[in-house]
PDB file of N, CA and C in Angstrom:
ATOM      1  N   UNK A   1     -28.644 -13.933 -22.072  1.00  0.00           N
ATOM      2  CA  UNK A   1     -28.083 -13.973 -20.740  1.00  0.00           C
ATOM      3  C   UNK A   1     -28.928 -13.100 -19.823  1.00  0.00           C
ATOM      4  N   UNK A   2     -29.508 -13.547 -18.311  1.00  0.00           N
ATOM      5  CA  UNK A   2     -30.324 -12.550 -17.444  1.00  0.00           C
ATOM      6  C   UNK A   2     -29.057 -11.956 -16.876  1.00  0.00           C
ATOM      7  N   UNK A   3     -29.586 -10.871 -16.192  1.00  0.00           N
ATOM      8  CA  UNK A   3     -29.295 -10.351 -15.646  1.00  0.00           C
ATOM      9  C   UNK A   3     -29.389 -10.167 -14.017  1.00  0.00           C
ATOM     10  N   UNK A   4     -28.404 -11.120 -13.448  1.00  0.00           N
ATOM     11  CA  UNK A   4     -28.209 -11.626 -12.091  1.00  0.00           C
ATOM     12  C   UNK A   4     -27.733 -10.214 -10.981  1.00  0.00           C
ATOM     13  N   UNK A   5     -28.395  -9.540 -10.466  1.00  0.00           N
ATOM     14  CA  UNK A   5     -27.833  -8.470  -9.701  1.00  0.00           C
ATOM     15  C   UNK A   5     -27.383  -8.985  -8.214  1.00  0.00           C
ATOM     16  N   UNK A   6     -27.580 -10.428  -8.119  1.00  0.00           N
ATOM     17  CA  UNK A   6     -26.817 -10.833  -6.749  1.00  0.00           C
ATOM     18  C   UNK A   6     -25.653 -11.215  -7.073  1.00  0.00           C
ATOM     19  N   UNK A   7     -25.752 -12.132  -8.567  1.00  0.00           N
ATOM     20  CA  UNK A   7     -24.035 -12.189  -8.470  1.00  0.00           C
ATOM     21  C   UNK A   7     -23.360 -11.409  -8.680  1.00  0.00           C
ATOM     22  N   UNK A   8     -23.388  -9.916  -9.053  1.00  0.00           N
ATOM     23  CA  UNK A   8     -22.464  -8.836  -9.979  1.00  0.00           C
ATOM     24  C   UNK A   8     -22.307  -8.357  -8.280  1.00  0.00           C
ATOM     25  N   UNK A   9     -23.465  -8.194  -7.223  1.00  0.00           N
ATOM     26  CA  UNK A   9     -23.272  -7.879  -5.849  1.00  0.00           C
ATOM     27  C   UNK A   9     -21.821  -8.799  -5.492  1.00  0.00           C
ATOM     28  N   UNK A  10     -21.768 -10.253  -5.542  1.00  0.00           N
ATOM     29  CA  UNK A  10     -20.968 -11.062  -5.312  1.00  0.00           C
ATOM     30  C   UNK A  10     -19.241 -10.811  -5.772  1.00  0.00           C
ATOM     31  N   UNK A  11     -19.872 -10.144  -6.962  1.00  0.00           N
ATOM     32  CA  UNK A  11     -18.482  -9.952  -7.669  1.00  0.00           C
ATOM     33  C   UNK A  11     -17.697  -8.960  -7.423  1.00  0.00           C
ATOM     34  N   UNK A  12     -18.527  -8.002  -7.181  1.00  0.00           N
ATOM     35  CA  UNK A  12     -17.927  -6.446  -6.923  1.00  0.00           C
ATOM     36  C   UNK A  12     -17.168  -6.820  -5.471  1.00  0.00           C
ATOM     37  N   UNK A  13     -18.303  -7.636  -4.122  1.00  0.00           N
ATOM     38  CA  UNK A  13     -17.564  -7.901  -2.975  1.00  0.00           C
ATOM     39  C   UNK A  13     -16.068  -8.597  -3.054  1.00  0.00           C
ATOM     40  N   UNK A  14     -16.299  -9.278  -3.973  1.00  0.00           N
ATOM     41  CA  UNK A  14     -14.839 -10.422  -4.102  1.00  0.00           C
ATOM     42  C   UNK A  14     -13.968  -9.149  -4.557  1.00  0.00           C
ATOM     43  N   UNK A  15     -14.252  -8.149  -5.409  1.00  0.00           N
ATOM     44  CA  UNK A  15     -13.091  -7.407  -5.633  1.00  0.00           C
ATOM     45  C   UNK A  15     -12.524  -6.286  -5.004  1.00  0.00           C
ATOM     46  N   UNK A  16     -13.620  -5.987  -4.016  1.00  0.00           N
ATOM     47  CA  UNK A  16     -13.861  -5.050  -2.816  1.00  0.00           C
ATOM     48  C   UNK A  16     -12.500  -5.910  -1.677  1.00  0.00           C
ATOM     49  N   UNK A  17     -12.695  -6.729  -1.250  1.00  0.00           N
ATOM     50  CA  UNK A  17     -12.162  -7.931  -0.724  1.00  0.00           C
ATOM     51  C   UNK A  17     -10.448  -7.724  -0.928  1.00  0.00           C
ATOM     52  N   UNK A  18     -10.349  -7.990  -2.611  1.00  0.00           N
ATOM     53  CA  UNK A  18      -8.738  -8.400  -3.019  1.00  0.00           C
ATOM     54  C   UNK A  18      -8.247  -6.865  -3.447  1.00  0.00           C
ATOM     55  N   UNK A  19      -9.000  -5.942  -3.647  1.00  0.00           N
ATOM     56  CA  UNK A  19      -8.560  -4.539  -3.490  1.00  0.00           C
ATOM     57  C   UNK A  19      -7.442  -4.095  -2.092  1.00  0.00           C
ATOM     58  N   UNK A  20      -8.918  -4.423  -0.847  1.00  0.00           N
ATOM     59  CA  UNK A  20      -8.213  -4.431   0.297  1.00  0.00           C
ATOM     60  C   UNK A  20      -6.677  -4.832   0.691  1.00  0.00           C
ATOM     61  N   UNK A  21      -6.624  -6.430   0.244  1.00  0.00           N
ATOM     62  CA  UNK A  21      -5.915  -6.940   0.448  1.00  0.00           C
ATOM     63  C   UNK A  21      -4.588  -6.530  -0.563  1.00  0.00           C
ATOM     64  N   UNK A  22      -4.547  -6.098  -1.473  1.00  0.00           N
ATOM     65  CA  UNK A  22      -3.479  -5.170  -2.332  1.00  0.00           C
ATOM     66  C   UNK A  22      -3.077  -4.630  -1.534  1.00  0.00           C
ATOM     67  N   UNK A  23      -3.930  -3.432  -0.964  1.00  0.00           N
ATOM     68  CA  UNK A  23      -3.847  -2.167  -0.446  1.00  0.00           C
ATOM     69  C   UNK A  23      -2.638  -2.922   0.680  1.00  0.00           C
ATOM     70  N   UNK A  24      -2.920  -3.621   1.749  1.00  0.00           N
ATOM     71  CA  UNK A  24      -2.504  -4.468   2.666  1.00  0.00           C
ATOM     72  C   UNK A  24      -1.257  -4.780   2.569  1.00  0.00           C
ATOM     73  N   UNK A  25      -0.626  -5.559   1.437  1.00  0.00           N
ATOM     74  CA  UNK A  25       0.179  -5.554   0.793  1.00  0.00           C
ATOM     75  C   UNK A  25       1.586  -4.530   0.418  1.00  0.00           C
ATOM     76  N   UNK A  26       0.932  -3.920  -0.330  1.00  0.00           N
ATOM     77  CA  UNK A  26       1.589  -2.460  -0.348  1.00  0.00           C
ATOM     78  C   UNK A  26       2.273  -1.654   0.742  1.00  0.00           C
ATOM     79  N   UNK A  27       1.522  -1.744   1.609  1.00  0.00           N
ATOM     80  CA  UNK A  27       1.345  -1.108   3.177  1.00  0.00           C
ATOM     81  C   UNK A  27       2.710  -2.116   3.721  1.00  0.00           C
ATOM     82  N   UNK A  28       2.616  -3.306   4.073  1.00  0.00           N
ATOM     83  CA  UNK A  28       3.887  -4.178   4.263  1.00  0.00           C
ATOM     84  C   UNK A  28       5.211  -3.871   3.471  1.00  0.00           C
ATOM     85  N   UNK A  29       4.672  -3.912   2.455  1.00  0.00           N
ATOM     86  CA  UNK A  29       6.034  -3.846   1.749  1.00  0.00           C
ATOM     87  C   UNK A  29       6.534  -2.615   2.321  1.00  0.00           C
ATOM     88  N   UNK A  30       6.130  -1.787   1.853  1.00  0.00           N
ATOM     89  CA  UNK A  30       6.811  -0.394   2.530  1.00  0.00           C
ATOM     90  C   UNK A  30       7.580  -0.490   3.767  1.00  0.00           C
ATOM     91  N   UNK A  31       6.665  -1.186   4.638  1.00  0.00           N
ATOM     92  CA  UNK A  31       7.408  -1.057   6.113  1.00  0.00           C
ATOM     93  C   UNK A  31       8.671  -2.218   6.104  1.00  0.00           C
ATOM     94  N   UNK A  32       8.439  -3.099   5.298  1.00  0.00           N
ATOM     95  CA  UNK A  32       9.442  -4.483   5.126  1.00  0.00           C
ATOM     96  C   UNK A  32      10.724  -3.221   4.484  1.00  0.00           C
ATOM     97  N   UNK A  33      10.580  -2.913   3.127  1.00  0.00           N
ATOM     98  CA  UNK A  33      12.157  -1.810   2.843  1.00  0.00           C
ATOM     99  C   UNK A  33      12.681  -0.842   4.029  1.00  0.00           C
ATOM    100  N   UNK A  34      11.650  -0.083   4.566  1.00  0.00           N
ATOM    101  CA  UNK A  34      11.631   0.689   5.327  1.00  0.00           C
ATOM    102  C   UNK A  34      12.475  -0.140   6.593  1.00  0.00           C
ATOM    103  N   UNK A  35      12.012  -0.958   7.025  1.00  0.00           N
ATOM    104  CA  UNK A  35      13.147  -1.761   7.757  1.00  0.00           C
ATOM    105  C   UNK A  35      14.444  -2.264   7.639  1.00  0.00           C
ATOM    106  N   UNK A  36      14.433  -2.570   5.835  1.00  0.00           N
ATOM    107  CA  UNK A  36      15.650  -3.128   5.582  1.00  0.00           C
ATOM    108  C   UNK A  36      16.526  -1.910   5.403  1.00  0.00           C
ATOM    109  N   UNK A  37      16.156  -0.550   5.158  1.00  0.00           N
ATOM    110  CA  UNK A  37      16.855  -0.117   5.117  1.00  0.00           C
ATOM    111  C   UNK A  37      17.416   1.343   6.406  1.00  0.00           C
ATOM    112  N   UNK A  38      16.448   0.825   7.741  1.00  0.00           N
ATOM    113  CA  UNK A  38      17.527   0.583   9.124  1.00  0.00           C
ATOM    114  C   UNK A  38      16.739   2.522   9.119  1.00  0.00           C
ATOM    115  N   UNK A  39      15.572   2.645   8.430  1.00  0.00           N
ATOM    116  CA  UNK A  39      14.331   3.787   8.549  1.00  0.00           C
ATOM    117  C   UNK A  39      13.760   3.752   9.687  1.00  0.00           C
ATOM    118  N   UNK A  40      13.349   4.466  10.635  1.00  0.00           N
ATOM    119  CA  UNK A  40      12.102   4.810  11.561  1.00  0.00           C
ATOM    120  C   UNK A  40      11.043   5.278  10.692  1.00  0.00           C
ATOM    121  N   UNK A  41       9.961   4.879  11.094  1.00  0.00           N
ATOM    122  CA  UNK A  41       8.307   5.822  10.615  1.00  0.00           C
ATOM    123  C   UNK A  41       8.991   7.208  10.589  1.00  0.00           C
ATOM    124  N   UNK A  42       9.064   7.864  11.630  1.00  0.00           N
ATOM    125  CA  UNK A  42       9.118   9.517  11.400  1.00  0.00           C
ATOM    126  C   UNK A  42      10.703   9.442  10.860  1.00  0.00           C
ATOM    127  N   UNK A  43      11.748   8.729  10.645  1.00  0.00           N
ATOM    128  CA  UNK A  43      12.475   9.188   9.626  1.00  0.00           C
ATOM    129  C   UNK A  43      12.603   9.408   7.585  1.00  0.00           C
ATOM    130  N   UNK A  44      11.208   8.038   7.743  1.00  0.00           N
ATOM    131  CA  UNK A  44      11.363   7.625   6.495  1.00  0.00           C
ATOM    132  C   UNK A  44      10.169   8.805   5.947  1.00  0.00           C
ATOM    133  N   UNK A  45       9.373   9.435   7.338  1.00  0.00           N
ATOM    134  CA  UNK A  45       7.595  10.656   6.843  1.00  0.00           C
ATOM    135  C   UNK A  45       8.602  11.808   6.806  1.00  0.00           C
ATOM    136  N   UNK A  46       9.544  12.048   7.472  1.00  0.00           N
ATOM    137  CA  UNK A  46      10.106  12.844   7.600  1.00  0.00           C
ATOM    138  C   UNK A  46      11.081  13.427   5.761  1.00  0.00           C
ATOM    139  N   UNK A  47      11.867  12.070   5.192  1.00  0.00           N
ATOM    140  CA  UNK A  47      12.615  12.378   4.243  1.00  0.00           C
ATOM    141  C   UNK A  47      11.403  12.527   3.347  1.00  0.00           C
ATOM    142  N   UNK A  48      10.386  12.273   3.280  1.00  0.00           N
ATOM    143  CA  UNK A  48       9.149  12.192   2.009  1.00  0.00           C
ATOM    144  C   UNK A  48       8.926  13.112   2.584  1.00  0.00           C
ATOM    145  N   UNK A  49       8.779  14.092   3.505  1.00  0.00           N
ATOM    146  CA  UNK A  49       7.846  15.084   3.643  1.00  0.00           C
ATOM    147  C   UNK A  49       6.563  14.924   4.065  1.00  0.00           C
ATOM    148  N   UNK A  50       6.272  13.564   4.947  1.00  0.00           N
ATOM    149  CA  UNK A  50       4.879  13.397   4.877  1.00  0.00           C
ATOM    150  C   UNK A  50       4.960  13.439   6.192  1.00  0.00           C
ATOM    151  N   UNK A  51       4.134  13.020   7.406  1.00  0.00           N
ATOM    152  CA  UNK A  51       3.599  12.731   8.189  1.00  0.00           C
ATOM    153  C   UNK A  51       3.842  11.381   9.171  1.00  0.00           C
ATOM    154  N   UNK A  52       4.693  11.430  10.023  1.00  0.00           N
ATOM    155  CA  UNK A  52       4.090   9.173  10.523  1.00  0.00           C
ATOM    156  C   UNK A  52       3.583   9.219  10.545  1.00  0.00           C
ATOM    157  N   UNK A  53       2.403  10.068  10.933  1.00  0.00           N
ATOM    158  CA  UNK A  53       0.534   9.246  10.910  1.00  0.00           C
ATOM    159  C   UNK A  53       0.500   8.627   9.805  1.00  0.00           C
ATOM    160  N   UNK A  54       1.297   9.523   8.675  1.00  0.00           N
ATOM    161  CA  UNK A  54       0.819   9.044   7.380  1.00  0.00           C
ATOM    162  C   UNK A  54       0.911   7.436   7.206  1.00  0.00           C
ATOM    163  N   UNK A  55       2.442   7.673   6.912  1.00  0.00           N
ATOM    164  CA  UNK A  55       3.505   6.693   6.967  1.00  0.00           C
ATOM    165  C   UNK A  55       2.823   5.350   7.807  1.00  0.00           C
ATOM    166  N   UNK A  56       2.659   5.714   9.386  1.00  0.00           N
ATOM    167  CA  UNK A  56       1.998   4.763  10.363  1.00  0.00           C
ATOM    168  C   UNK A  56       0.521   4.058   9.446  1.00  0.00           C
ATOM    169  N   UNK A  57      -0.160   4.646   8.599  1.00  0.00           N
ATOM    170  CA  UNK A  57      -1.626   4.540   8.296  1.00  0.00           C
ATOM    171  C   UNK A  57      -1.380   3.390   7.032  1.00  0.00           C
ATOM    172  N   UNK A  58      -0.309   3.537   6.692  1.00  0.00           N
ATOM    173  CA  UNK A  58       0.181   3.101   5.117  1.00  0.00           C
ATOM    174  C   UNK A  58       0.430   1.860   5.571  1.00  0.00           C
ATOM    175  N   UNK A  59       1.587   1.770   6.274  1.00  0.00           N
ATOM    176  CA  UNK A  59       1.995   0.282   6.825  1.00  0.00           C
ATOM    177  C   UNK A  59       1.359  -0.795   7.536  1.00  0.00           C
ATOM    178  N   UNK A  60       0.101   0.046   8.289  1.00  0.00           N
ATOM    179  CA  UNK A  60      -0.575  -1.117   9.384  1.00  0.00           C
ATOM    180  C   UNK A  60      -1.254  -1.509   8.695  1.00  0.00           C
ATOM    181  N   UNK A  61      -1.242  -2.991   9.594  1.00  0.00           N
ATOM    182  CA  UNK A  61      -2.046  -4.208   8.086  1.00  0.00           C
ATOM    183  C   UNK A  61      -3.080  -4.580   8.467  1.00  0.00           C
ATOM    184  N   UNK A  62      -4.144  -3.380   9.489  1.00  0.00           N
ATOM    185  CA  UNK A  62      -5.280  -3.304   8.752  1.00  0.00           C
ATOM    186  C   UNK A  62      -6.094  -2.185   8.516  1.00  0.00           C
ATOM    187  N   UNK A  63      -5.242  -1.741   7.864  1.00  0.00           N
ATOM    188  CA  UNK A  63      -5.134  -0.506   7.529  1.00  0.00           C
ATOM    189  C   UNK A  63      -5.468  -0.436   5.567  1.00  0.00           C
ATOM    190  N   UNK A  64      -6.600   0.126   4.875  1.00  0.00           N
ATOM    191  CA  UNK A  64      -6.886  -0.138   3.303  1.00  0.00           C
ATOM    192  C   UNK A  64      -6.688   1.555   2.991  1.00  0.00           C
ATOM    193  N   UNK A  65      -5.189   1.739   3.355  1.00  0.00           N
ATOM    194  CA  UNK A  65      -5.199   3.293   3.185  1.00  0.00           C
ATOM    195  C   UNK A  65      -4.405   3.344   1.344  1.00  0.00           C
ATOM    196  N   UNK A  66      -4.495   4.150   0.815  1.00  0.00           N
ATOM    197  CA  UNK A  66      -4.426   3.694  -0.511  1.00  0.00           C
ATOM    198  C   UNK A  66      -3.727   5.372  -1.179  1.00  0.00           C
ATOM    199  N   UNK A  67      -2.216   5.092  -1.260  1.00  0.00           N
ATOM    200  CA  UNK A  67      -1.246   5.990  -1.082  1.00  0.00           C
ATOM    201  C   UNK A  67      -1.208   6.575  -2.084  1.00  0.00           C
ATOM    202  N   UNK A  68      -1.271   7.754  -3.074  1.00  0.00           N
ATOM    203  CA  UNK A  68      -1.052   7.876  -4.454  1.00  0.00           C
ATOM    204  C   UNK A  68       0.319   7.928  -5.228  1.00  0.00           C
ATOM    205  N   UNK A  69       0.101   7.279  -6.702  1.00  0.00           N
ATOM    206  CA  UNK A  69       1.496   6.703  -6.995  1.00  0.00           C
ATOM    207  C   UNK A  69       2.387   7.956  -6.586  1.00  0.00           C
ATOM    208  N   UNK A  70       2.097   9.184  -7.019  1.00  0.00           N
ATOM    209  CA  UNK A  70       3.376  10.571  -6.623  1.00  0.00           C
ATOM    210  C   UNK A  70       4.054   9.865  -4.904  1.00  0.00           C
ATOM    211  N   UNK A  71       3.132   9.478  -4.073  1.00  0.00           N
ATOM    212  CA  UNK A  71       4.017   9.032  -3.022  1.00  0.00           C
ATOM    213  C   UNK A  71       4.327   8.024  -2.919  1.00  0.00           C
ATOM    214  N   UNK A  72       4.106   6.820  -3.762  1.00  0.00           N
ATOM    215  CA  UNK A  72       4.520   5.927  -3.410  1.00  0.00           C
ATOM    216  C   UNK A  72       6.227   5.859  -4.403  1.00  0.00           C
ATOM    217  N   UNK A  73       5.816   6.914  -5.249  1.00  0.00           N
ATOM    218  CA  UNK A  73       7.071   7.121  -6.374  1.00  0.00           C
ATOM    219  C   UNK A  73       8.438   8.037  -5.011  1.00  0.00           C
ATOM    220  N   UNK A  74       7.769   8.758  -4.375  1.00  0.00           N
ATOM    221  CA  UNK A  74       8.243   9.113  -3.344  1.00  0.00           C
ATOM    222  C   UNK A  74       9.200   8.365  -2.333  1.00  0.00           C
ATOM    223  N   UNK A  75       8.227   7.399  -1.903  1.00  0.00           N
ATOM    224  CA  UNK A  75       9.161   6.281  -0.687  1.00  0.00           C
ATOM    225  C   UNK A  75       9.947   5.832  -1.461  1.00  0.00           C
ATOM    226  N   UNK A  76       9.567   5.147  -2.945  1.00  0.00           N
ATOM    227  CA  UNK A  76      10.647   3.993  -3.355  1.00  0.00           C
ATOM    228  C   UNK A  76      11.927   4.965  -3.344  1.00  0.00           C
ATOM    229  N   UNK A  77      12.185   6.435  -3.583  1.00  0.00           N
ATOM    230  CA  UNK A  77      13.299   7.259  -4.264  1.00  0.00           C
ATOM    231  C   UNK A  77      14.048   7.293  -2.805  1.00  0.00           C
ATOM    232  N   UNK A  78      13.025   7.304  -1.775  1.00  0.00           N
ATOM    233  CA  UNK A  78      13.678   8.103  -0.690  1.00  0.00           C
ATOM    234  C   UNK A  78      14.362   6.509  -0.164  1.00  0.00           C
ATOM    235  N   UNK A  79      13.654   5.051  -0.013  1.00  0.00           N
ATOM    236  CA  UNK A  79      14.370   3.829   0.187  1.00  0.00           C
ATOM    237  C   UNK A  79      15.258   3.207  -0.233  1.00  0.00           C
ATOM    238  N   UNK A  80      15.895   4.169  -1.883  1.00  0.00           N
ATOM    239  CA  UNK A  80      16.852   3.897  -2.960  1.00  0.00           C
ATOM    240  C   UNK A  80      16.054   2.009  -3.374  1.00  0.00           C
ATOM    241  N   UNK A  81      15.243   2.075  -4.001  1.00  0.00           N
ATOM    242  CA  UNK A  81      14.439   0.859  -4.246  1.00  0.00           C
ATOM    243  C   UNK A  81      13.785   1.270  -5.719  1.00  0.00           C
ATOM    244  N   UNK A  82      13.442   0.828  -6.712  1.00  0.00           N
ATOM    245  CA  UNK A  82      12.053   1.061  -7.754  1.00  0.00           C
ATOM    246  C   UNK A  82      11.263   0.724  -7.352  1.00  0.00           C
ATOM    247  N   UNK A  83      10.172   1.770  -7.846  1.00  0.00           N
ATOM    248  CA  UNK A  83       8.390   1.798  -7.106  1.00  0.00           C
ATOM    249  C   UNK A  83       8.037   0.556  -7.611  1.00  0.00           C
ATOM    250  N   UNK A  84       8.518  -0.507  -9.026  1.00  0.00           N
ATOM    251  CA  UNK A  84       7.555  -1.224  -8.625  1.00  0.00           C
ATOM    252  C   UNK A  84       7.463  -2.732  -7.853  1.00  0.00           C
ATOM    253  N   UNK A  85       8.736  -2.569  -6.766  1.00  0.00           N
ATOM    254  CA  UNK A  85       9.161  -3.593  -5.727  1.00  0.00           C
ATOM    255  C   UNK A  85       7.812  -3.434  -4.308  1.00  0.00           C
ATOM    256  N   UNK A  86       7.412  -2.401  -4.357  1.00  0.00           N
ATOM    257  CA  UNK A  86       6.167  -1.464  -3.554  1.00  0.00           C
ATOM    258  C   UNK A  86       5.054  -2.113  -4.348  1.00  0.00           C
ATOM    259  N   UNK A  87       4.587  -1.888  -5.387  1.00  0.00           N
ATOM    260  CA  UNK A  87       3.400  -2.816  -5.912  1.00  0.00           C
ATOM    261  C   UNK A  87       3.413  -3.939  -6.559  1.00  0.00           C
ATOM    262  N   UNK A  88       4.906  -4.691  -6.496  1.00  0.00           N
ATOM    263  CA  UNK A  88       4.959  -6.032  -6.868  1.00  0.00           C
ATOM    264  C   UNK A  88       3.948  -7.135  -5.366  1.00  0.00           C
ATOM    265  N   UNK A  89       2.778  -6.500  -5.647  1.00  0.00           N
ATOM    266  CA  UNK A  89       2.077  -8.137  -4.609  1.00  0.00           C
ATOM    267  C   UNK A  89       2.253  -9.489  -5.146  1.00  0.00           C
ATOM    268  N   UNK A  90       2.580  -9.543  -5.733  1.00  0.00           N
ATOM    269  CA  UNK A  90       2.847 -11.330  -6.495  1.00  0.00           C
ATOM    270  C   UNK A  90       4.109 -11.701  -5.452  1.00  0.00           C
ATOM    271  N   UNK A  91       5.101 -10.870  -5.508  1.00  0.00           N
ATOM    272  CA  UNK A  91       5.906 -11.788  -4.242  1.00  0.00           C
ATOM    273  C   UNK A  91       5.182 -11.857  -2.911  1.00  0.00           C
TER     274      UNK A  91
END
């Protein structure tokens, strides 16, 4: 087998790409519970202890801000939700 360094370029982009779009994902969902459960940005940065910038940076969708699980274990506790309704992207 050669060794093709344009397609592994190709490949890494495609996953560069659907990374993003996770990230994207994630970011929605949050603000989708966060809505359902009747949250403002600075109420929901506020009960986590974080920031709305934060919060604001997480949710906008185009935004590839990439939250670590301790906070994302965070929102789900503070939305009364399990974290993994937050990284379920398949729905």
């Amino acid at each position: 087998m050669v060794y093709n360094k344009e397609k592994e370029k190709g490949a890494k982009k495609m996953l560069d790409s659907q990374y993003k779009m996770n990230l994207i994902k994630i970011g929605l969902k949050i603000g989708y519970y966060r809505k359902l459960s009747g949250m403002t940005q600075e109420e929901l940065a506020e009960a986590c202890e974080l920031s709305a910038g934060y919060i604001s940076q997480l949710e906008g969708p185009n935004s590839y801000f990439c939250p670590s699980l301790k906070t994302l274990f965070i929102i789900a506790e503070v939305l009364h939700i399990p974290a993994y309704k937050l990284l379920d992207i398949e729905d």
